[in-house]
N, C-alpha and C. Protein backbone atom coordinates (compact mmCIF):
# COMPACT_ATOMS: atom_id res chain seq x y z
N UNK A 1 -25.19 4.85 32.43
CA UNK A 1 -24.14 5.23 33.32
C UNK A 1 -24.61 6.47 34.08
N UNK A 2 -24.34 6.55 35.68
CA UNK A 2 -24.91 7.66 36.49
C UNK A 2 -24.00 8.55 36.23
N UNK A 3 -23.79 9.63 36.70
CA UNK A 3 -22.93 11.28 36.86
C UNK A 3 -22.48 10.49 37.92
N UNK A 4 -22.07 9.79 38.61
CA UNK A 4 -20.83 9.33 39.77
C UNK A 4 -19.87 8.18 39.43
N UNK A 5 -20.57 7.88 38.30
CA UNK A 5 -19.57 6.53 37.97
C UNK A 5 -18.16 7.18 36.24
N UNK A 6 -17.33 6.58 37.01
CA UNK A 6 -15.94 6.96 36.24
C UNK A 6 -15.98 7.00 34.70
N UNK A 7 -15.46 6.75 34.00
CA UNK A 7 -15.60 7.21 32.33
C UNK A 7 -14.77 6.16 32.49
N UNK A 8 -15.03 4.70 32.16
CA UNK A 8 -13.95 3.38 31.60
C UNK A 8 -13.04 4.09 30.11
N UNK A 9 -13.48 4.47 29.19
CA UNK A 9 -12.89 4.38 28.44
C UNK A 9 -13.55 5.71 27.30
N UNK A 10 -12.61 6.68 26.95
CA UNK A 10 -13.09 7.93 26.32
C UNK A 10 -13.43 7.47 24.91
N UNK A 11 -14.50 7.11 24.11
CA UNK A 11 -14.21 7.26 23.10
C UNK A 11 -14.71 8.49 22.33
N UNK A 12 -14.55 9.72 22.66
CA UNK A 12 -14.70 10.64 22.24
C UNK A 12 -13.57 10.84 21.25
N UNK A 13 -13.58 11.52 19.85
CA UNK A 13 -12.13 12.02 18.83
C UNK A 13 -11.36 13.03 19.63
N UNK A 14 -9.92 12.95 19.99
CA UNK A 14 -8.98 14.12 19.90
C UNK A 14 -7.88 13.05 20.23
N UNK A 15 -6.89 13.57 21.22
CA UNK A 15 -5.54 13.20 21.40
C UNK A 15 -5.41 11.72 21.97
N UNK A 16 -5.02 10.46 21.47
CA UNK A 16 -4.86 9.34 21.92
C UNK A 16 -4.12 9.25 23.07
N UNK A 17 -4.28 8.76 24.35
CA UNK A 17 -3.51 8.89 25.27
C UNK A 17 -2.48 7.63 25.18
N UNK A 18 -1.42 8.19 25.01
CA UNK A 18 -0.10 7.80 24.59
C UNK A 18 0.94 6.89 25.67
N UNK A 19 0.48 6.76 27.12
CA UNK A 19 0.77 6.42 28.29
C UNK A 19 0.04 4.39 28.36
N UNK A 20 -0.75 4.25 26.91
CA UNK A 20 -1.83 3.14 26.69
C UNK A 20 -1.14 2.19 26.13
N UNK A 21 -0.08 2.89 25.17
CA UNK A 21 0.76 2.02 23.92
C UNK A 21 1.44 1.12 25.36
N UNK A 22 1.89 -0.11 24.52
CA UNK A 22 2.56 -1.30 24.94
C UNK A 22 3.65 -1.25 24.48
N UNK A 23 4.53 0.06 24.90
CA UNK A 23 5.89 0.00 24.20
C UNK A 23 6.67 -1.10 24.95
N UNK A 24 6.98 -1.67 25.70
CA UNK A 24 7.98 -2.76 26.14
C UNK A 24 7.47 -3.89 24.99
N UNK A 25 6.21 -4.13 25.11
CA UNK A 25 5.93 -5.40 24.48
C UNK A 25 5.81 -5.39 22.98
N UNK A 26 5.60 -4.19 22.22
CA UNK A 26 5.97 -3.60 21.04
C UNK A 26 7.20 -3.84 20.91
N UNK A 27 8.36 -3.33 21.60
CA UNK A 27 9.59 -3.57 21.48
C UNK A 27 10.59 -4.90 21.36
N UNK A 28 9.75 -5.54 22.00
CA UNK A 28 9.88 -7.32 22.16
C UNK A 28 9.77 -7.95 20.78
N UNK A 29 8.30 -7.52 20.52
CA UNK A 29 7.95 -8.19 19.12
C UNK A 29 8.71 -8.01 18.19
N UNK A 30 9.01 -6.67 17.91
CA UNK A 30 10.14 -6.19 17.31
C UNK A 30 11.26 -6.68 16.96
N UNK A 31 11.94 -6.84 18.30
CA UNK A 31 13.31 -7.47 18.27
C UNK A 31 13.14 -8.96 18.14
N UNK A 32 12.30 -9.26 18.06
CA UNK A 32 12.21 -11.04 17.90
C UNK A 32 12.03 -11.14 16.56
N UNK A 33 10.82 -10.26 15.76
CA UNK A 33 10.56 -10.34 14.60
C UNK A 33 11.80 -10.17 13.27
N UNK A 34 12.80 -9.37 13.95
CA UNK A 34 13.98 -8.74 13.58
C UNK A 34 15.36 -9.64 13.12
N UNK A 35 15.10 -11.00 14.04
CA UNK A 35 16.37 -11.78 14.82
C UNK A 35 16.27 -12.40 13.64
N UNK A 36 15.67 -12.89 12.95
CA UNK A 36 16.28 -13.83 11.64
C UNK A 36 16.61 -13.18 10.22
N UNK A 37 17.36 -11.90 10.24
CA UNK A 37 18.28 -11.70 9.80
C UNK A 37 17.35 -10.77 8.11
N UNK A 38 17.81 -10.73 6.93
CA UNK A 38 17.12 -10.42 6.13
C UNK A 38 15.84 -11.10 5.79
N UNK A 39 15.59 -12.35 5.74
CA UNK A 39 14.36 -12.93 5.55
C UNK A 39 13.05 -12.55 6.25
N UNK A 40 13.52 -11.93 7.48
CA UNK A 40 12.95 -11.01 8.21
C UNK A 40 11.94 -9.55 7.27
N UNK A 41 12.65 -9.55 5.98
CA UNK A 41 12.16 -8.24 5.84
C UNK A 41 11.44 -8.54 4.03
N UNK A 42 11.70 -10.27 3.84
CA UNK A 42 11.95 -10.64 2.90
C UNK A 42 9.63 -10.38 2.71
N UNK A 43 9.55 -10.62 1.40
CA UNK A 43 7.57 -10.46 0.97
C UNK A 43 7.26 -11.89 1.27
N UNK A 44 8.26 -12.48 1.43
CA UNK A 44 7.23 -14.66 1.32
C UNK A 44 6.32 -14.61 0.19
N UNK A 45 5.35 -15.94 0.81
CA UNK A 45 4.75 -16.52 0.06
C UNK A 45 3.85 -15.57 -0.30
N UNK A 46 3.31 -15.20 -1.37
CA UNK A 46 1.95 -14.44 -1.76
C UNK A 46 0.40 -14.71 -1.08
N UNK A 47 0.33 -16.06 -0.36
CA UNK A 47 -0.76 -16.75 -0.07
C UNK A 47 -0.86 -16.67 1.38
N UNK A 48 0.19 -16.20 1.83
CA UNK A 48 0.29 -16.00 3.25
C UNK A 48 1.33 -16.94 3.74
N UNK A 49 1.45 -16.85 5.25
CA UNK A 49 2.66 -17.32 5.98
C UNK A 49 1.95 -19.10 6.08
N UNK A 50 2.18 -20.33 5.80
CA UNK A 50 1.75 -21.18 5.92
C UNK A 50 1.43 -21.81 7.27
N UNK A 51 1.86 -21.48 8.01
CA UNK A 51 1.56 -21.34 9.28
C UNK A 51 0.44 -21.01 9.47
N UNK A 52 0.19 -19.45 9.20
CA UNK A 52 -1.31 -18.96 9.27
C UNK A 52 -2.39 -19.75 8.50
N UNK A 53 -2.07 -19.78 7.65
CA UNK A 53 -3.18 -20.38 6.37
C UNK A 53 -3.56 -22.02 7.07
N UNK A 54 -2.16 -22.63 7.38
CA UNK A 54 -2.91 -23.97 8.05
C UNK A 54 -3.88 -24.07 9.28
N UNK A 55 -3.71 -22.80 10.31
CA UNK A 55 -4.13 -22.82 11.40
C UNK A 55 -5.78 -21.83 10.78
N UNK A 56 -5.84 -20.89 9.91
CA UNK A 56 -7.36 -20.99 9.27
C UNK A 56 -7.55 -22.37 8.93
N UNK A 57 -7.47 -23.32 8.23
CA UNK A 57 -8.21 -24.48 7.68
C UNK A 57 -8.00 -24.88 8.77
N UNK A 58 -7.22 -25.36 9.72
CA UNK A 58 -7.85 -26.20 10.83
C UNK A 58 -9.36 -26.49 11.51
N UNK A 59 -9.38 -24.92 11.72
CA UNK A 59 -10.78 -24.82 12.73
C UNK A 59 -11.94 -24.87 11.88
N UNK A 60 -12.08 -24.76 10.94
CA UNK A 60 -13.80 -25.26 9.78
C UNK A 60 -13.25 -26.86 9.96
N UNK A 61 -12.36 -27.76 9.53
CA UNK A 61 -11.98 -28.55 9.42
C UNK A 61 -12.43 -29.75 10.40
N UNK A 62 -12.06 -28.96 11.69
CA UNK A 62 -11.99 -30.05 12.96
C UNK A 62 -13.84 -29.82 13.49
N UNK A 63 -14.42 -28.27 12.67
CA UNK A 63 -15.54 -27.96 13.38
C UNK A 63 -16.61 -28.36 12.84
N UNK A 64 -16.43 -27.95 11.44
CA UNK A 64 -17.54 -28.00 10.56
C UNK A 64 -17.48 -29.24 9.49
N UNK A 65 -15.96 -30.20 9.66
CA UNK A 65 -16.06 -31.36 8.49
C UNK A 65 -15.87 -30.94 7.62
N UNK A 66 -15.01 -29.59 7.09
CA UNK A 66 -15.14 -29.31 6.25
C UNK A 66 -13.32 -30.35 5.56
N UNK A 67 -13.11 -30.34 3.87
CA UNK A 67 -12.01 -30.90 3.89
C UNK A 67 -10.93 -30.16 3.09
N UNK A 68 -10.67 -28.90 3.77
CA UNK A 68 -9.86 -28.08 3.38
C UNK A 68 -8.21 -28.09 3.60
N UNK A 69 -7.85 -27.53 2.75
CA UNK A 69 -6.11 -27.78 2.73
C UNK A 69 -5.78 -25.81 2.82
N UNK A 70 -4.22 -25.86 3.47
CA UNK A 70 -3.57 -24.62 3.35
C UNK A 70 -3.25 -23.94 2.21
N UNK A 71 -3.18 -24.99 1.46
CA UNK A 71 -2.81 -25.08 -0.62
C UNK A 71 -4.03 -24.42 -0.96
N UNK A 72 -5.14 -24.48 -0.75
CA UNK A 72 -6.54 -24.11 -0.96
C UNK A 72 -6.81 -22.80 -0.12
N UNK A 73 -6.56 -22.00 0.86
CA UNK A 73 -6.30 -20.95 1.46
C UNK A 73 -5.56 -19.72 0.85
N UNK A 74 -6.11 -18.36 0.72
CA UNK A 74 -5.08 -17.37 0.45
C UNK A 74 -5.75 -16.63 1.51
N UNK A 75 -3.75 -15.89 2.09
CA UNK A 75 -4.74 -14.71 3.41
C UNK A 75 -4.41 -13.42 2.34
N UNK A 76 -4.85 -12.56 2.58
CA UNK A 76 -4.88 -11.09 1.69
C UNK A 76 -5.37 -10.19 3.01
N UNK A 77 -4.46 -9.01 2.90
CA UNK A 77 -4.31 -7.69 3.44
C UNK A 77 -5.13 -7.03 3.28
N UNK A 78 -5.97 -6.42 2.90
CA UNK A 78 -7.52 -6.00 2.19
C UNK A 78 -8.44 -7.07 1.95
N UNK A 79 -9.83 -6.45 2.04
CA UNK A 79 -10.80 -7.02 1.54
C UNK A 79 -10.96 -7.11 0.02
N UNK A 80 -11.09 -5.83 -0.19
CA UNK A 80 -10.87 -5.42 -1.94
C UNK A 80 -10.12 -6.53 -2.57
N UNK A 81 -8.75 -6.68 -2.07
CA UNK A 81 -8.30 -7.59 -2.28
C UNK A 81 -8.99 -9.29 -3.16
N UNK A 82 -9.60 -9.75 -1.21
CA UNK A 82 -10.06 -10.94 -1.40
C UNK A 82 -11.47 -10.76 -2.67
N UNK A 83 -12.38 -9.69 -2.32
CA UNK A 83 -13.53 -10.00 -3.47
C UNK A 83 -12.91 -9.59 -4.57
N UNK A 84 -11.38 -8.86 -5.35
CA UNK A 84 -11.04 -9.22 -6.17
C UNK A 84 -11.03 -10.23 -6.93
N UNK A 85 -10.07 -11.53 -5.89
CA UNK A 85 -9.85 -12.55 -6.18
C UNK A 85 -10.65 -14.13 -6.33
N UNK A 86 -11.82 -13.80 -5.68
CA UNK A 86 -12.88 -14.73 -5.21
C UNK A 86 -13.54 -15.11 -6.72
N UNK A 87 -14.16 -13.92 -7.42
CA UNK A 87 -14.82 -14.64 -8.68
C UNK A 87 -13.79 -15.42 -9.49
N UNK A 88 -12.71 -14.85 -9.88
CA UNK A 88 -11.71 -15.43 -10.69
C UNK A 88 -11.75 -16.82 -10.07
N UNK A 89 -11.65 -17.26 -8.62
CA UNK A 89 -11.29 -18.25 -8.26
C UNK A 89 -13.02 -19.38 -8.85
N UNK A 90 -13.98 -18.29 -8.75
CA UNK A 90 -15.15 -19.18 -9.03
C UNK A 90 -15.41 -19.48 -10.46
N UNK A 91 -14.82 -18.59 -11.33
CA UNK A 91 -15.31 -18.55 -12.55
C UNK A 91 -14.45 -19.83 -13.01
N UNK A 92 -13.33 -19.44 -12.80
CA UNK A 92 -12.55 -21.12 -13.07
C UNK A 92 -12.94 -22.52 -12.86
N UNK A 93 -13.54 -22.50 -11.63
CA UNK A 93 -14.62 -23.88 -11.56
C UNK A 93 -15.78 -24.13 -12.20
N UNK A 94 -16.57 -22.91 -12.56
CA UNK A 94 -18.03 -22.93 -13.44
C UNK A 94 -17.49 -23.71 -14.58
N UNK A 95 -18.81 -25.00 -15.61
CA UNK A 95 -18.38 -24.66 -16.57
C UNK A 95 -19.01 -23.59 -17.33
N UNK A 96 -18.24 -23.60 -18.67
CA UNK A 96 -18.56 -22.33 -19.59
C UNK A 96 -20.10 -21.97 -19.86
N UNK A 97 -20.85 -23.45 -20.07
CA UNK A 97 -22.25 -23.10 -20.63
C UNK A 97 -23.12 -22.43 -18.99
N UNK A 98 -22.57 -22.59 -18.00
CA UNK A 98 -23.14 -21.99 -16.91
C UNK A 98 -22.89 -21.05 -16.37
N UNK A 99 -21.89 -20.50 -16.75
CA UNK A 99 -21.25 -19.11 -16.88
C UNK A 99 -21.79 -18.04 -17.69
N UNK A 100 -21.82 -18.56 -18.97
CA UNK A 100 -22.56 -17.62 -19.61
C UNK A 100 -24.42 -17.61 -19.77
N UNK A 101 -24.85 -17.98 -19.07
CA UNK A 101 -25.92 -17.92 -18.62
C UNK A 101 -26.54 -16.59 -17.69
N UNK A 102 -27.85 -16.05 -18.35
CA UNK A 102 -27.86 -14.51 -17.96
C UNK A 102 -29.33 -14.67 -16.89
């Protein structure tokens, strides 16, 4: 970039310029997210919104052949999370004599 051309975008650390936020459309989401009442605020499914989880297995599915189900999907909020959960999910399929194998 020359000394005449504009600065697109600061990413230097200090004050976020606050004039950037999408408050109308923040506000939208909001009030839509809001409109169905307590369930609105309710934890759901542990595995994620099924919605989401079907629309992950879709795309390996339709791309890669793969033959995955939403039932077979968990979304998780953290990573930590998921490699929590990943061996447990593998160790259960190993059998035992291949498991304990060093």
């Amino acid at each position: 970039m020359s000394a005449t051309e504009p600065v697109r975008r600061d990413l230097r650390p200090g004050v976020p310029d606050v004039s950037l936020f999408p408050g109308p459309s923040w506000a939208t989401t909001a009030r839509d997210a809001t409109r169905h009442g307590p369930d609105a605020y309710a934890y759901g499914d542990p595995r994620g919104r099924l919605e989401l989880r079907s629309a992950l297995t879709d795309c390996p599915n339709r791309t890669r052949g793969v033959a995955g189900a939403p039932g077979q999907t968990l979304v998780t909020g953290w990573f930590g999370t998921s490699r929590t959960l990943t061996p447990v999910r593998t160790r259960a399929r190993v059998p035992a004599r291949v498991a304990r194998r060093a």
